[in-house]
Protein backbone atom coordinates (compact mmCIF):
# COMPACT_ATOMS: atom_id res chain seq x y z
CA UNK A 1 -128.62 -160.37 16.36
CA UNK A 2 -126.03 -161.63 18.55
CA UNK A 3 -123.33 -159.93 20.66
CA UNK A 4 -124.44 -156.38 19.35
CA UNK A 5 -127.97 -156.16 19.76
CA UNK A 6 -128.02 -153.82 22.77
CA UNK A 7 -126.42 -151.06 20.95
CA UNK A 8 -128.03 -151.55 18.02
CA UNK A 9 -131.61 -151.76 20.32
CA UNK A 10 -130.57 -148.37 21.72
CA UNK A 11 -129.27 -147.22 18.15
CA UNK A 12 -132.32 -147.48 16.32
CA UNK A 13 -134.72 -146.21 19.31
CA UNK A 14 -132.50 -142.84 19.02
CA UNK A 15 -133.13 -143.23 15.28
CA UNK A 16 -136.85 -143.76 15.06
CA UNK A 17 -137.58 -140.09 14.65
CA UNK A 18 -135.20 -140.03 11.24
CA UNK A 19 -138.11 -141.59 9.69
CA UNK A 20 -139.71 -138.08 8.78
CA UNK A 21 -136.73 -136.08 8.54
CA UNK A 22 -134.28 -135.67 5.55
CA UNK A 23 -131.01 -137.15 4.25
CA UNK A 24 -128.55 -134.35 3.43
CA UNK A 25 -126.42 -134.95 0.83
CA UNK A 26 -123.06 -133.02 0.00
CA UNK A 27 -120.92 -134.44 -2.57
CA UNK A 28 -122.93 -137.68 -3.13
CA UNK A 29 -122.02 -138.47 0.82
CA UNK A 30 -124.19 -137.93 3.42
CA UNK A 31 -123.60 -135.46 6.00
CA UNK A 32 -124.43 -134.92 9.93
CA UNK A 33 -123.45 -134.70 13.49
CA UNK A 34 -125.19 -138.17 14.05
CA UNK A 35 -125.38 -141.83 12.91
CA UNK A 36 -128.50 -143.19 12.74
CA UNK A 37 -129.14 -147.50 11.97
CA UNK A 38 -131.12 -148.28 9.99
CA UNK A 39 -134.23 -150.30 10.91
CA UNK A 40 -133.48 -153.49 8.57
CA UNK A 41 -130.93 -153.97 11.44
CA UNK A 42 -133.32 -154.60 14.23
CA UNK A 43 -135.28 -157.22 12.02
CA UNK A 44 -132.80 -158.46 10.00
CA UNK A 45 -130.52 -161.14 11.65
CA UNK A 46 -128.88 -162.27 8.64
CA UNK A 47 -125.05 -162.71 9.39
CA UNK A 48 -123.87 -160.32 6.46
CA UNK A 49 -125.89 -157.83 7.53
CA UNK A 50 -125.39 -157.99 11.13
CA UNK A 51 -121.44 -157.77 9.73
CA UNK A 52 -121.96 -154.63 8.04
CA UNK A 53 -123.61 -153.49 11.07
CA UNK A 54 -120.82 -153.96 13.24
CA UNK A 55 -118.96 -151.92 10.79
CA UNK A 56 -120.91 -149.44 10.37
CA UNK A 57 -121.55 -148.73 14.19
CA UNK A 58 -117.49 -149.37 14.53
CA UNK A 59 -116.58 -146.62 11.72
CA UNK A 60 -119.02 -143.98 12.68
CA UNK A 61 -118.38 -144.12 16.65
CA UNK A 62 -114.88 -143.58 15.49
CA UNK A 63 -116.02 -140.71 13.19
CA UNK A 64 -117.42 -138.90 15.99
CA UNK A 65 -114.08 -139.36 18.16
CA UNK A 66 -112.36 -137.82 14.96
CA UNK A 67 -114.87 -135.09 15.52
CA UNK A 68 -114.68 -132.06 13.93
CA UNK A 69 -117.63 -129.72 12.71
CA UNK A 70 -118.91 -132.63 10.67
CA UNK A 71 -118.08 -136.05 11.70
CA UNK A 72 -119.48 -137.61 8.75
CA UNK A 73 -116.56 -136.83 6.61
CA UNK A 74 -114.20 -137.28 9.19
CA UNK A 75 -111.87 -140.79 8.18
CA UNK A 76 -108.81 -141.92 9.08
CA UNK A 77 -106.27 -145.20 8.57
CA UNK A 78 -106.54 -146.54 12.01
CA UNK A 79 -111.14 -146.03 11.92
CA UNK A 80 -111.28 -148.14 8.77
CA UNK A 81 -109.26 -150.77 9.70
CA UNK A 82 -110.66 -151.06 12.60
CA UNK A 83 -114.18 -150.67 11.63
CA UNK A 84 -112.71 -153.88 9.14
CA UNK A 85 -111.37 -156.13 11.62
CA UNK A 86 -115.14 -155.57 13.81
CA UNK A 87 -116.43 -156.65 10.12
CA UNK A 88 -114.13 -160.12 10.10
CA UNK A 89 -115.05 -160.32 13.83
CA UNK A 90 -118.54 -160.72 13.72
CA UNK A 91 -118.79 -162.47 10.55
CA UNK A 92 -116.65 -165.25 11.91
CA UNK A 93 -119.06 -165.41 15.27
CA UNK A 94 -122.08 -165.43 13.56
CA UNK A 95 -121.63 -167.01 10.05
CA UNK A 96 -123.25 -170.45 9.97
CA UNK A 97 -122.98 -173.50 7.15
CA UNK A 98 -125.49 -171.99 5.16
CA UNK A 99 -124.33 -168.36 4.72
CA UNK A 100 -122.04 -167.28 2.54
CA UNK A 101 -120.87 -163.56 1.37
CA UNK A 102 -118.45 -163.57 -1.17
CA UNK A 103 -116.56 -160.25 -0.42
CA UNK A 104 -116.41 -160.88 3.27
CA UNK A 105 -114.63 -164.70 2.28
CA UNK A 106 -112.32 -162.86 0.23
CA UNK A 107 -111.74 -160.74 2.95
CA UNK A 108 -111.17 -163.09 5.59
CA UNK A 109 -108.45 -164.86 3.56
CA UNK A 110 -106.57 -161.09 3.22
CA UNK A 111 -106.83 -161.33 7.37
CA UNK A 112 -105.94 -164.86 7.38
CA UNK A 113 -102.73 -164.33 5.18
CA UNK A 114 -101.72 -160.73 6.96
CA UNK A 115 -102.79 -158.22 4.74
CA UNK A 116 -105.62 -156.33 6.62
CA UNK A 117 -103.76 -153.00 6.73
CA UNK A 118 -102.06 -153.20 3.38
CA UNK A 119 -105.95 -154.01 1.90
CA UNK A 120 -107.05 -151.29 3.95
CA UNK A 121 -104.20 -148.62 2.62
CA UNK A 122 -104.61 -149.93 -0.92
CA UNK A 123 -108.32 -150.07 -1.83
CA UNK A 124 -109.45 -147.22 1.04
CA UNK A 125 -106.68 -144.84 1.20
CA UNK A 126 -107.68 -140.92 1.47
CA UNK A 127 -106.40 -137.74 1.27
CA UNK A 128 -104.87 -136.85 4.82
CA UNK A 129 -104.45 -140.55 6.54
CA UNK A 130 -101.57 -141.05 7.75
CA UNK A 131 -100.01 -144.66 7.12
CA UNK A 132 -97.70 -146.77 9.33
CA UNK A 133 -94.57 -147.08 7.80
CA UNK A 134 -94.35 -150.88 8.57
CA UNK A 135 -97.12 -151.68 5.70
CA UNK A 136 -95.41 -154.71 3.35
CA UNK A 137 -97.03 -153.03 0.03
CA UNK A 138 -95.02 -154.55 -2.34
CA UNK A 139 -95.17 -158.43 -1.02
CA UNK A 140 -99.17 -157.72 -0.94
CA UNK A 141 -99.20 -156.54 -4.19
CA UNK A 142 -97.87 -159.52 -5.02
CA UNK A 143 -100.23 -161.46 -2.69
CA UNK A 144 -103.21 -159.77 -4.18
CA UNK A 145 -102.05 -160.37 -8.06
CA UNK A 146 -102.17 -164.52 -7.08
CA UNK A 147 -105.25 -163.92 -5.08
CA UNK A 148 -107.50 -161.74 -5.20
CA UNK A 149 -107.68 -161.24 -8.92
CA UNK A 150 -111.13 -159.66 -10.01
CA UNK A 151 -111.65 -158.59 -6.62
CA UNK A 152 -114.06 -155.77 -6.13
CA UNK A 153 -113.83 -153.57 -2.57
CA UNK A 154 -116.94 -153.07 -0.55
CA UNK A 155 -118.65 -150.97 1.64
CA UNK A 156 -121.71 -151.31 2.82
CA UNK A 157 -123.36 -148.96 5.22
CA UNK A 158 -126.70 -149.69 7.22
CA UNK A 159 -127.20 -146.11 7.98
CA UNK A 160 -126.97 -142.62 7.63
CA UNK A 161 -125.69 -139.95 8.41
CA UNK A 162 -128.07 -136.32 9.38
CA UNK A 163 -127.84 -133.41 11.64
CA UNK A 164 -130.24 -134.39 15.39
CA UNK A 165 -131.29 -130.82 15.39
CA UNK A 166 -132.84 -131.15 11.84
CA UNK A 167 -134.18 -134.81 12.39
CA UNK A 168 -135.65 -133.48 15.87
CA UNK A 169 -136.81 -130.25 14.71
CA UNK A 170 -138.83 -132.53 11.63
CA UNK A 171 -140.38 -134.85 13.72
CA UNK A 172 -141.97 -132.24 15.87
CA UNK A 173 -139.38 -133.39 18.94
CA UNK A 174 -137.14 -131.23 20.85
């Protein structure tokens, strides 16, 4: 764990009590007021991972700027991409000769050639975002016919999301 092992120290000490609670579910997505890590990312320091941490703490801070009465359904253009470029970020800093993710390489050469936010808009579009007008969708169409063909969008969370008054009230802490 590199650059973002303080907040993921602090992360998972707020998360530790999770351990007895529940998951709720609505929808097949989980719901809650709070992000908790996972623990795999405190032991873990394998670069993919660590990427997909990144992410995962990027998207859901955003998610609770979003607010609303549950931030774990709250989403937006401007979270995922940014929650993407963290992704590209820390895969470049910490990705060494002998690691190798397939998706995130793929990725990196959308970044490298200037499609972020047109992969973004494409593959992770949802009801309600609203989307720059600038995007080049046609000449990344094309892009993505030449280069990306069989390519298969990811996301990989390493967390959850749960309500702190039902995880607290679980573990017996208040």
């Amino acid at each position: 764990m590199y650059r973002i092992a303080p907040v993921v120290i602090m992360l998972c000490a707020t998360a530790s009590p999770a351990r007895g609670g529940e998951i709720y579910l609505r929808d097949g997505v989980t719901d809650g007021d709070t992000f908790y890590l996972a623990d795999v990312a405190l032991h873990d320091d394998d670069p993919a991972l660590q990427s997909w941490v990144s992410y995962s703490l990027t998207r859901s801070t955003c998610q609770l700027q979003i607010g609303g009465e549950n931030p774990a359904r709250a989403s937006s253009f401007e979270c995922e991409l940014i929650a993407r470029r963290h992704l590209l970020e820390t895969w470049q800093e910490q990705q060494s000769d002998d690691s190798y993710d397939e998706y995130l390489n793929e990725l990196l050469s959308v970044e490298a050639a200037g499609y972020l936010p047109e992969y973004v808009a494409h593959y992770f579009d949802r009801k309600g975002w609203t989307l720059p007008a600038d995007l080049q969708m046609n000449a990344f169409r094309e892009w993505r016919r030449k280069q990306l063909r069989g390519h298969k969008p990811q996301t990989r969370w390493i967390g959850s999301w749960n309500y702190a008054d039902k995880v607290q009230s679980a573990s017996g802490h208040r």
